[in-house]
PDB file of N, CA and C in Angstrom:
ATOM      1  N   UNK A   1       0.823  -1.189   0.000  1.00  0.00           N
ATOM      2  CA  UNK A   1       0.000   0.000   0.000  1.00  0.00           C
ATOM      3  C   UNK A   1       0.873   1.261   0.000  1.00  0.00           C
ATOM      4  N   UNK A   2       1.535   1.426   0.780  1.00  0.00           N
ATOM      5  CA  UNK A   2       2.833   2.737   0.729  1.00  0.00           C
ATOM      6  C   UNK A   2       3.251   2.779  -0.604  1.00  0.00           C
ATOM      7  N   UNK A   3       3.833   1.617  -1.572  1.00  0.00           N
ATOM      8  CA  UNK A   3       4.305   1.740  -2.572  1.00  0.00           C
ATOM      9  C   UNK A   3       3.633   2.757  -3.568  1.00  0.00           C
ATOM     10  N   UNK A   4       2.409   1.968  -3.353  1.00  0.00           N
ATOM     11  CA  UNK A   4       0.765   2.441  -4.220  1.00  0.00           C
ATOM     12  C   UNK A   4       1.015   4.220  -3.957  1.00  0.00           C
ATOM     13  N   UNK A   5       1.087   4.459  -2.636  1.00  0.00           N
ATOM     14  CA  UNK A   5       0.797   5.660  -2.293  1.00  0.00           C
ATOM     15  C   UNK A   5       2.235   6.824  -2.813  1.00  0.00           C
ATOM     16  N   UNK A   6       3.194   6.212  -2.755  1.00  0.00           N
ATOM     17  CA  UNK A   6       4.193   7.107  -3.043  1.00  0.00           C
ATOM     18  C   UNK A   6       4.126   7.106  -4.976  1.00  0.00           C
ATOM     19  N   UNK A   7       3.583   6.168  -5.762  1.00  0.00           N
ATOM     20  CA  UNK A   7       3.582   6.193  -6.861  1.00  0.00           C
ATOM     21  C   UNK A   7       2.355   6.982  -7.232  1.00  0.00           C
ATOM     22  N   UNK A   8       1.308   7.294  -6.611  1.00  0.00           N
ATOM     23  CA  UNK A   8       0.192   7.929  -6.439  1.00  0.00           C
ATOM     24  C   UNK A   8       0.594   9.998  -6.545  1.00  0.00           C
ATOM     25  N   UNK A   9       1.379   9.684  -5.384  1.00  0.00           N
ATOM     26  CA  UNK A   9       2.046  11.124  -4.588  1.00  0.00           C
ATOM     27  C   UNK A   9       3.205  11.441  -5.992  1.00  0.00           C
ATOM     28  N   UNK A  10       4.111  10.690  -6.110  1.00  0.00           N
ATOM     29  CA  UNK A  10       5.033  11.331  -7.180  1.00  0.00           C
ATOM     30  C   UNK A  10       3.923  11.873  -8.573  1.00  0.00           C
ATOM     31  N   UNK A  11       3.354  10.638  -9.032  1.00  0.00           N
ATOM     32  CA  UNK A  11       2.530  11.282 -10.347  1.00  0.00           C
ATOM     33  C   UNK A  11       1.523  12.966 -10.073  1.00  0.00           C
ATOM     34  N   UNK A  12       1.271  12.819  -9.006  1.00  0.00           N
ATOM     35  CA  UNK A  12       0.303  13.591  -8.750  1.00  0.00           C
ATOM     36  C   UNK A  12       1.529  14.742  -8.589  1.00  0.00           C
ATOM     37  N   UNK A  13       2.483  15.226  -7.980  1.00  0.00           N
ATOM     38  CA  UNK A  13       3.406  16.301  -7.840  1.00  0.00           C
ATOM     39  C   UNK A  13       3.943  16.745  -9.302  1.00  0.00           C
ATOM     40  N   UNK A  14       4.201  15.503 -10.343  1.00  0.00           N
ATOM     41  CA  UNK A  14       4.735  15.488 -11.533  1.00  0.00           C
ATOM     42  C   UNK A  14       3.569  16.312 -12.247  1.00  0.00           C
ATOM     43  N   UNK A  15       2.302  15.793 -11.890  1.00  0.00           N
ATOM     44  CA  UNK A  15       1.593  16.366 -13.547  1.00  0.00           C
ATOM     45  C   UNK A  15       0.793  17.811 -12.822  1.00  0.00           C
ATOM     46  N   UNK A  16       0.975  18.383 -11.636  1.00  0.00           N
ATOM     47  CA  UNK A  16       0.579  19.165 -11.047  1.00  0.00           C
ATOM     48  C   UNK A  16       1.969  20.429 -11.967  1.00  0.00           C
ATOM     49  N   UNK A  17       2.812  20.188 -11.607  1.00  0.00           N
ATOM     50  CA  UNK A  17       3.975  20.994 -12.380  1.00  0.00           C
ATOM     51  C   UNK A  17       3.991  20.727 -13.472  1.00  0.00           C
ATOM     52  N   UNK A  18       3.675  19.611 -14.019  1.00  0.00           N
ATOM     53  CA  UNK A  18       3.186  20.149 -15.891  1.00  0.00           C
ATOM     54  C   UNK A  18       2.408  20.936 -16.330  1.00  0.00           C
ATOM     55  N   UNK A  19       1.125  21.353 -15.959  1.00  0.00           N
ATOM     56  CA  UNK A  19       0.230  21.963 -15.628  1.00  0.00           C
ATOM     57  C   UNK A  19       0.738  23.206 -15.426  1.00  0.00           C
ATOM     58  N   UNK A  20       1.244  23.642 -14.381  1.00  0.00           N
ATOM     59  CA  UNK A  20       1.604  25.150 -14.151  1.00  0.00           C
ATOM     60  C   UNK A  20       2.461  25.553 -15.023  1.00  0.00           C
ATOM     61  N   UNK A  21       3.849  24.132 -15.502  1.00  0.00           N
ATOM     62  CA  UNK A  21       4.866  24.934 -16.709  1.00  0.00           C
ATOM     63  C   UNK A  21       4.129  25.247 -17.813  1.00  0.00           C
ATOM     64  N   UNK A  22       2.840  24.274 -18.344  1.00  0.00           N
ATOM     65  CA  UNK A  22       2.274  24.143 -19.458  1.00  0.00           C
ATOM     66  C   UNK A  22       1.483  25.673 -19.671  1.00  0.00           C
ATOM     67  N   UNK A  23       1.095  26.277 -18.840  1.00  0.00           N
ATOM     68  CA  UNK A  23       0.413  27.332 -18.834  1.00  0.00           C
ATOM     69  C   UNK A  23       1.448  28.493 -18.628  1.00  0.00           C
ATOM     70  N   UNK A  24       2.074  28.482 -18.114  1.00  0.00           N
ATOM     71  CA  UNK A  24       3.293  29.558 -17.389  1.00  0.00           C
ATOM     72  C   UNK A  24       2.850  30.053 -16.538  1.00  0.00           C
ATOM     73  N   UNK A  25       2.135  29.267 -15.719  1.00  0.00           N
ATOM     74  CA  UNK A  25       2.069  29.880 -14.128  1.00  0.00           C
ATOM     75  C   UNK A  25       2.837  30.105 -13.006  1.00  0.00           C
ATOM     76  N   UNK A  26       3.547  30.513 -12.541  1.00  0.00           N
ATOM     77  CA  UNK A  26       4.096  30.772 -11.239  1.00  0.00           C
ATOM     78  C   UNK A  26       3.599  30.069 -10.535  1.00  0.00           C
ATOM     79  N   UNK A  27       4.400  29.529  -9.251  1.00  0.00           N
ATOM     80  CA  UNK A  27       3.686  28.631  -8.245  1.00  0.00           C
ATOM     81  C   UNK A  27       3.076  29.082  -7.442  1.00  0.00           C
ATOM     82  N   UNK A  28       2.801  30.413  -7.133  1.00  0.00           N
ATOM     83  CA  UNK A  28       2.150  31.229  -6.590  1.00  0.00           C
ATOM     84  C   UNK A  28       0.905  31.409  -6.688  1.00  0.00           C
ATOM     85  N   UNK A  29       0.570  31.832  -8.197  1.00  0.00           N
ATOM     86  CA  UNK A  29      -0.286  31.668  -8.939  1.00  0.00           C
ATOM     87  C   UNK A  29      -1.652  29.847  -9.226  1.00  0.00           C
ATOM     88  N   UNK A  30      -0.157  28.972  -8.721  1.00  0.00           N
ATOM     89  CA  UNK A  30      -1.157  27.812  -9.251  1.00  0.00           C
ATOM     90  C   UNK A  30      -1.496  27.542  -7.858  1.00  0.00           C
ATOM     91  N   UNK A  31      -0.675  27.873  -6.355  1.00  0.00           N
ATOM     92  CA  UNK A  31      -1.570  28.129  -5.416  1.00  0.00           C
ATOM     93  C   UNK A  31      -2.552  28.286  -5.092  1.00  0.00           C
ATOM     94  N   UNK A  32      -2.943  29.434  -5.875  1.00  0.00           N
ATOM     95  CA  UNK A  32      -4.158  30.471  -5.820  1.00  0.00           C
ATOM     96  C   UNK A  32      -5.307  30.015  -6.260  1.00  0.00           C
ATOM     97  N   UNK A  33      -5.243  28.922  -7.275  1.00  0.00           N
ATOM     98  CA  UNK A  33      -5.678  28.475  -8.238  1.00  0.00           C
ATOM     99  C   UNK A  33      -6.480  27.457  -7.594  1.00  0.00           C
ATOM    100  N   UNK A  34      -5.949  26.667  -6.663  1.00  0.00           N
ATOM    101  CA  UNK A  34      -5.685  25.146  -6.458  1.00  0.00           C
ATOM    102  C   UNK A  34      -6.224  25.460  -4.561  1.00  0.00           C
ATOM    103  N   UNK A  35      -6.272  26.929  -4.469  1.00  0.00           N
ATOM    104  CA  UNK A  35      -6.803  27.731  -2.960  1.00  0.00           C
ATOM    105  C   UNK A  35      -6.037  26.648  -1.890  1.00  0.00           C
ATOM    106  N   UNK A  36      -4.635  26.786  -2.150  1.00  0.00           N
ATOM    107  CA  UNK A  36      -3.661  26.517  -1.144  1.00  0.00           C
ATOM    108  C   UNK A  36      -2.836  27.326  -1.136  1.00  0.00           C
ATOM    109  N   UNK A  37      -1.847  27.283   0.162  1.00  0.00           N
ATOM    110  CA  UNK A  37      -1.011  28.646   0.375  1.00  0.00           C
ATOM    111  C   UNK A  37       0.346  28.300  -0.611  1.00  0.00           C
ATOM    112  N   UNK A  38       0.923  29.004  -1.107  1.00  0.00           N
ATOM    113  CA  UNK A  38       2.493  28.551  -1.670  1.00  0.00           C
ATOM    114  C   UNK A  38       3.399  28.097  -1.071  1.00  0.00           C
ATOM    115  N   UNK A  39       3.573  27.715  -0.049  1.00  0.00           N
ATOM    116  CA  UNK A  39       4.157  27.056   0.624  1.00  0.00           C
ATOM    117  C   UNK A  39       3.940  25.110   0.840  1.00  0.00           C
ATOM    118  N   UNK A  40       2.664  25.256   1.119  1.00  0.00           N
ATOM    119  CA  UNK A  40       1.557  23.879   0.633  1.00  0.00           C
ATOM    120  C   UNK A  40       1.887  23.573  -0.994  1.00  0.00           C
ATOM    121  N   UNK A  41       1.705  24.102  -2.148  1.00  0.00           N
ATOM    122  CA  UNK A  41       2.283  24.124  -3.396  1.00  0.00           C
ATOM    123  C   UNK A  41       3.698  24.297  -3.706  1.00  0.00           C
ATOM    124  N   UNK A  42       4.558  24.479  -3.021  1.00  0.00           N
ATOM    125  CA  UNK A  42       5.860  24.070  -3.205  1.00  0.00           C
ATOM    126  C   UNK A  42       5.783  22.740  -2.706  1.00  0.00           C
ATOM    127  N   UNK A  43       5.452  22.314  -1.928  1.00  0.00           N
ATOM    128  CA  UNK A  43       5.586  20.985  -0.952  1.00  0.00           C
ATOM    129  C   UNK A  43       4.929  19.774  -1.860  1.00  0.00           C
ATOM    130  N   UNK A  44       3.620  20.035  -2.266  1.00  0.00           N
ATOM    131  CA  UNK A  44       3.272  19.086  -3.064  1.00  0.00           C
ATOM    132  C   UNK A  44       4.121  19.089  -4.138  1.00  0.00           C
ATOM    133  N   UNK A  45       4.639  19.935  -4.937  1.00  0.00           N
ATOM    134  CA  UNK A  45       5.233  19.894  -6.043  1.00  0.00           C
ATOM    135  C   UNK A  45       6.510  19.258  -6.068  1.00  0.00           C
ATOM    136  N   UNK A  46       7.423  19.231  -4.953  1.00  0.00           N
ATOM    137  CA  UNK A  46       8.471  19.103  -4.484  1.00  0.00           C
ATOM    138  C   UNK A  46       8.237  17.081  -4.201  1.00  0.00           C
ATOM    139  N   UNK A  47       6.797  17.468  -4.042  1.00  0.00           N
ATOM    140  CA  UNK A  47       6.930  15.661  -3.825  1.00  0.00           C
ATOM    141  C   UNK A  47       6.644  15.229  -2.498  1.00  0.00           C
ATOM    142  N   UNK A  48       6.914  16.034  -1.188  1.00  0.00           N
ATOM    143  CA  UNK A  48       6.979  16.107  -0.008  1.00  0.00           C
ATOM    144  C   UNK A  48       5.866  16.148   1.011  1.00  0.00           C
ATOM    145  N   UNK A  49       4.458  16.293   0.223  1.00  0.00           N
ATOM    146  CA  UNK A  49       3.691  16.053   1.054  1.00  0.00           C
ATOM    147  C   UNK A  49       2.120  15.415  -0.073  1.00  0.00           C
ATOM    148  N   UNK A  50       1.218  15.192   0.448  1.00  0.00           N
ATOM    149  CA  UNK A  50       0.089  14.689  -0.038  1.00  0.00           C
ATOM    150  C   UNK A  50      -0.744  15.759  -0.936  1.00  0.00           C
ATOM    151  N   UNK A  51      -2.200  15.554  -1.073  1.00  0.00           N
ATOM    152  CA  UNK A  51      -3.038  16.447  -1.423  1.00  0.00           C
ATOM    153  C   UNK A  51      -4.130  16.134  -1.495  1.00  0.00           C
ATOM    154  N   UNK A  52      -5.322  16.921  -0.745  1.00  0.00           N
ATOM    155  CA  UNK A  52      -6.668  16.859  -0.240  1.00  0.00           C
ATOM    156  C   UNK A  52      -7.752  16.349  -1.734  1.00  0.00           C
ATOM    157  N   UNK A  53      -8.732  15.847  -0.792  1.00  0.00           N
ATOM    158  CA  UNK A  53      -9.911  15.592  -2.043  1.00  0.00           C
ATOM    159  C   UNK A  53     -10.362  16.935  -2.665  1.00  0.00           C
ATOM    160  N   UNK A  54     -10.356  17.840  -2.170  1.00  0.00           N
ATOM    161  CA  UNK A  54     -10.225  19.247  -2.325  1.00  0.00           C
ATOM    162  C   UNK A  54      -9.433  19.561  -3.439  1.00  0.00           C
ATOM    163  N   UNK A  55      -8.248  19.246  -3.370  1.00  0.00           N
ATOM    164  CA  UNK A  55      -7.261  20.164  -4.583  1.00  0.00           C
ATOM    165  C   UNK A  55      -7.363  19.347  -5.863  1.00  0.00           C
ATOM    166  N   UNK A  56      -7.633  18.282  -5.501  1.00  0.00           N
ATOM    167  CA  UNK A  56      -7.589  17.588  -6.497  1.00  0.00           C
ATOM    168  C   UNK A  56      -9.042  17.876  -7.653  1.00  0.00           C
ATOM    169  N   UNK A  57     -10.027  17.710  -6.725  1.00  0.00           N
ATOM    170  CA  UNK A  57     -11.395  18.445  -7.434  1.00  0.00           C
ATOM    171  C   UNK A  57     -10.959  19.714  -7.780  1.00  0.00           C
ATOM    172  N   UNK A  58     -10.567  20.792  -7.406  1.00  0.00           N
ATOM    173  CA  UNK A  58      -9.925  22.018  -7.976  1.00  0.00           C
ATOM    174  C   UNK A  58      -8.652  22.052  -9.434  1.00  0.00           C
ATOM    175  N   UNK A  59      -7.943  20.991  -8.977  1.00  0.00           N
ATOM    176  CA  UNK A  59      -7.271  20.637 -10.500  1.00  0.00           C
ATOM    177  C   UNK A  59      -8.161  20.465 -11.281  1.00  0.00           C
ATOM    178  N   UNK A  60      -9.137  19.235 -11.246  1.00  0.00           N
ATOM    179  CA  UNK A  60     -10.081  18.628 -12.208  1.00  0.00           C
ATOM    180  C   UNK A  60     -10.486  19.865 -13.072  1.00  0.00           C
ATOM    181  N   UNK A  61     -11.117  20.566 -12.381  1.00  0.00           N
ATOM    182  CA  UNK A  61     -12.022  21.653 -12.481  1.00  0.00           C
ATOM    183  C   UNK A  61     -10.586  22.873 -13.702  1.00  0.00           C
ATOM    184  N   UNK A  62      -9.759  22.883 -13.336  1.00  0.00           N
ATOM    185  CA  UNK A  62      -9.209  23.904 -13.850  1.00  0.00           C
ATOM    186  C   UNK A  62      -8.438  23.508 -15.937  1.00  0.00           C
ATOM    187  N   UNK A  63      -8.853  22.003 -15.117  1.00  0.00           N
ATOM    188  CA  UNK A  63      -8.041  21.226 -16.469  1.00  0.00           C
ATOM    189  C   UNK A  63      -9.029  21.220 -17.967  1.00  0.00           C
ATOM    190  N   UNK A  64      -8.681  21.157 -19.064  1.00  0.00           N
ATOM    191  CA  UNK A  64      -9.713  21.334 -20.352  1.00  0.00           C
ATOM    192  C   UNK A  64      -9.470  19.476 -20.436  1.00  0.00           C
ATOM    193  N   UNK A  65     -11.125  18.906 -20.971  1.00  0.00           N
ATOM    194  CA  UNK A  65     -11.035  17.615 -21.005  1.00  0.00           C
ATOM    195  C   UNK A  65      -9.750  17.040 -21.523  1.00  0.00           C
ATOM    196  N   UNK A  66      -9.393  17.193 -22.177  1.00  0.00           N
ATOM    197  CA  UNK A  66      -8.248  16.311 -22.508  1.00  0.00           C
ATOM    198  C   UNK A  66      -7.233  16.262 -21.855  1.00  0.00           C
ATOM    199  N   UNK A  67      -7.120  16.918 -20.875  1.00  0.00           N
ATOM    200  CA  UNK A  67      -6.126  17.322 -19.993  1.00  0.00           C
ATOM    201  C   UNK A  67      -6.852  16.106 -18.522  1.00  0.00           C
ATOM    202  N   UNK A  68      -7.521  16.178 -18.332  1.00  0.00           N
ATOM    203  CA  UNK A  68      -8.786  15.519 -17.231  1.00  0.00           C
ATOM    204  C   UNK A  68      -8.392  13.918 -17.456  1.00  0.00           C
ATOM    205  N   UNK A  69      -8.491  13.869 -18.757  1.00  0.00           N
ATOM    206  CA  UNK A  69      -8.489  12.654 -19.684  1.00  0.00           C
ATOM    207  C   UNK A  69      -7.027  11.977 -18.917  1.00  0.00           C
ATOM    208  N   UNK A  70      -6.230  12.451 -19.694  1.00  0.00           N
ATOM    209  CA  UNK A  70      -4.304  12.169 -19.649  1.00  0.00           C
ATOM    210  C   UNK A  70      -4.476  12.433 -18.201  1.00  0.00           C
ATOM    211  N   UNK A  71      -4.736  13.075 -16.992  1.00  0.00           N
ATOM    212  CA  UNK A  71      -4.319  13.368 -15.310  1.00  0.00           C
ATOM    213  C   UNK A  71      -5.035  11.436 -15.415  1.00  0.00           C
ATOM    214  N   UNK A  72      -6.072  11.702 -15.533  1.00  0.00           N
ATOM    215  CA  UNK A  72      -7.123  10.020 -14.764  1.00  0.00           C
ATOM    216  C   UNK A  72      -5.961   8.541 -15.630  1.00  0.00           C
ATOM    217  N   UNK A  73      -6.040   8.727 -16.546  1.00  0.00           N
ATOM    218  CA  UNK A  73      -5.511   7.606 -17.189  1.00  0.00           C
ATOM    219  C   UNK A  73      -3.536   7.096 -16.488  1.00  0.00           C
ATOM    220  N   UNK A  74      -3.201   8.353 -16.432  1.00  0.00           N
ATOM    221  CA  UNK A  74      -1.881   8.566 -15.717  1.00  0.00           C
ATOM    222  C   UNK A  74      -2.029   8.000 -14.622  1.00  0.00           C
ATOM    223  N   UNK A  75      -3.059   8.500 -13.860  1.00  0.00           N
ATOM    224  CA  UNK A  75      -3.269   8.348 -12.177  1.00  0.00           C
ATOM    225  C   UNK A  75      -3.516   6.288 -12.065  1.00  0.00           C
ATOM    226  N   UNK A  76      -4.372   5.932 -13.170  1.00  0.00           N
ATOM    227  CA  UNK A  76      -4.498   4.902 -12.603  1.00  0.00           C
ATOM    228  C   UNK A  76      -3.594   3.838 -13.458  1.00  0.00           C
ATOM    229  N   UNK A  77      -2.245   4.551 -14.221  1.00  0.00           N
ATOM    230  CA  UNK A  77      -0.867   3.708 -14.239  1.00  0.00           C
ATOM    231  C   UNK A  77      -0.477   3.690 -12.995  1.00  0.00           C
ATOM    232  N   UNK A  78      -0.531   5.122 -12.161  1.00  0.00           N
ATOM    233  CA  UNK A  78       0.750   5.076 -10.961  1.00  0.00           C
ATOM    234  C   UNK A  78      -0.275   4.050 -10.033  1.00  0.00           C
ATOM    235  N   UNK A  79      -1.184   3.570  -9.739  1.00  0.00           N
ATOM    236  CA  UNK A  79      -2.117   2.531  -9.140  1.00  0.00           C
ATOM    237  C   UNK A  79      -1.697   1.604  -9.709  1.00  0.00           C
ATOM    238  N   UNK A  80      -1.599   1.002 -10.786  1.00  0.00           N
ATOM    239  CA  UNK A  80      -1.690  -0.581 -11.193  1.00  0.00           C
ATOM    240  C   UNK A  80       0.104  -0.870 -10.858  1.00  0.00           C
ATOM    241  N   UNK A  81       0.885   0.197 -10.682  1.00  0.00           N
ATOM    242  CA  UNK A  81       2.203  -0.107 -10.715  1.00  0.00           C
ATOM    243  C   UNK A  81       2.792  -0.316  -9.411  1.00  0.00           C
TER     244      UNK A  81
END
């Protein structure tokens, strides 16, 4: 289960910073976005900590389907692996 979870946690930090490079957001900015402090968004990004059912519905929400598409399909490689 840890395994699950750290392969869970890396993908999720990885495509969270694709996302902000993909747009040219500042991490500040994708903070704001994502209604966590930048400090909380360095941390997830960095890999170093988790992220709420909350931010994650707030990604969903910010992503254009195809983007929604590639996060879910990604998410449930880092699960089967």
């Amino acid at each position: 289960m840890r395994n699950r979870n750290l392969e869970i946690g890396s993908y999720v930090s990885a495509y969270v910073r694709t996302i902000r490079l993909r747009r040219h957001l500042s991490q500040e900015k994708m903070a704001e976005l994502l209604q966590i402090s930048t400090r909380c968004y360095q941390a997830l990004e960095a890999g170093y900590c988790g992220t709420s059912g909350q931010t994650i519905s707030l990604l969903l929400l910010m992503l254009s389907e195809e983007e929604r598409r590639e996060f879910v399909e990604g998410l449930a490689k880092a699960v089967q692996k």
